[in-house]
Protein backbone atom coordinates (compact mmCIF):
# COMPACT_ATOMS: atom_id res chain seq x y z
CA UNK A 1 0.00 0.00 0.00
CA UNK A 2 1.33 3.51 -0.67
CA UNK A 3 1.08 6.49 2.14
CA UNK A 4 1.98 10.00 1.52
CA UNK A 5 4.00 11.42 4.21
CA UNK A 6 4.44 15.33 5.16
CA UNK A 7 7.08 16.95 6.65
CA UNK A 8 6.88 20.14 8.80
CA UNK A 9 9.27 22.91 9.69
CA UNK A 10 13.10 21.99 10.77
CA UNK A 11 12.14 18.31 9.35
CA UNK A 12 11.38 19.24 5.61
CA UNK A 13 14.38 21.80 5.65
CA UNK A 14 16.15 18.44 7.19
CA UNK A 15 14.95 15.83 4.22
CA UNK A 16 15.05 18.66 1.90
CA UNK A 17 10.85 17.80 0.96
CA UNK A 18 7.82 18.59 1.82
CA UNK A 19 5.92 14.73 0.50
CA UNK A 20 7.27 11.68 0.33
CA UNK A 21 5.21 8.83 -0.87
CA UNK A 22 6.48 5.67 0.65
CA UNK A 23 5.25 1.88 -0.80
CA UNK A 24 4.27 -0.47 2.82
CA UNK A 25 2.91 -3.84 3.00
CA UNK A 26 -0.49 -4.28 4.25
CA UNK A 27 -1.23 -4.07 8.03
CA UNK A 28 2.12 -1.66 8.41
CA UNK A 29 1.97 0.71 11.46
CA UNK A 30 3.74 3.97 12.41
CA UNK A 31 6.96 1.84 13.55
CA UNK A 32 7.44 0.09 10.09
CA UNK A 33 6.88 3.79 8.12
CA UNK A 34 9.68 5.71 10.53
CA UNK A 35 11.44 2.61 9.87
CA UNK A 36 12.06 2.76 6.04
CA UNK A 37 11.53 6.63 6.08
CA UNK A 38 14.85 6.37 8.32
CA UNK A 39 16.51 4.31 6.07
CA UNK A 40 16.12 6.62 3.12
CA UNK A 41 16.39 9.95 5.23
CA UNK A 42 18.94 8.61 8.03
CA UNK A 43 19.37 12.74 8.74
CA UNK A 44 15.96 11.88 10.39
CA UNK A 45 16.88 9.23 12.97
CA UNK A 46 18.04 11.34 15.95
CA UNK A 47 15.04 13.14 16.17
CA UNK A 48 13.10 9.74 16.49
CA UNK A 49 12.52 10.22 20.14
CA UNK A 50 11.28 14.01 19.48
CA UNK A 51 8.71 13.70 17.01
CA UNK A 52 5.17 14.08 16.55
CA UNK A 53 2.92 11.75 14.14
CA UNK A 54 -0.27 12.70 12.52
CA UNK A 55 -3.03 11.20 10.89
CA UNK A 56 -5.63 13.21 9.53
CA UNK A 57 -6.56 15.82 12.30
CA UNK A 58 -5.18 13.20 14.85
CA UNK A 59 -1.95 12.56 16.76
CA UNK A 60 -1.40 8.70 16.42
CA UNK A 61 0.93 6.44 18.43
CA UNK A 62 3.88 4.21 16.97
CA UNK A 63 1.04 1.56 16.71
CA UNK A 64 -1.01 2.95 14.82
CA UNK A 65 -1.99 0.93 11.77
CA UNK A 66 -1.66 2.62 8.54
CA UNK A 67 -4.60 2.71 5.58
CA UNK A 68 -3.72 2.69 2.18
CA UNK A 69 -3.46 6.23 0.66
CA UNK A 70 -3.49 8.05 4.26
CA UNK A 71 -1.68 10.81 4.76
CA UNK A 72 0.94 11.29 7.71
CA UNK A 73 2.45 13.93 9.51
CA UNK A 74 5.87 14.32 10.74
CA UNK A 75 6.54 17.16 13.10
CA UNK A 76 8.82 18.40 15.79
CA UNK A 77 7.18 18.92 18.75
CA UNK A 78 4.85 22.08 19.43
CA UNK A 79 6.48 24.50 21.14
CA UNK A 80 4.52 28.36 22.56
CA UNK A 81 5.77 31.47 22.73
């Protein structure tokens, strides 16, 4: 199945894109997209433990189980001012 990811602020200055559409086998969650994201933007990995994930209007967890053509957000954490 194929997911469109989207990356926000320092992260798409960091990958150097805004989309990436990534190709997962059925029943793939969170962990198994940061997974092969990682391995194709390894610039990515040390802010593993930092980021946010979105789908839809929703935060999700590293569970989360994926549907085909969803769109995902990755974003550094909020932060006020």
């Amino acid at each position: 199945m194929k997911v469109r990811v989207q990356f926000y602020a320092q992260l798409r200055d960091l990958v150097g894109m805004r989309e990436l559409d990534v190709d997962l086998a059925e029943g793939a969650t969170v962990h198994d997209l940061l997974d092969e994201i990682y391995s194709q933007q390894p610039a990515l990995r040390p802010h593993d433990k930092s980021i946010l994930i979105g789908a839809g209007v929703e935060f999700v967890d590293r569970n989360y189980e994926l549907k085909p053509r969803e769109e995902i957000s990755i974003m550094p954490p909020v932060q006020g001012g």
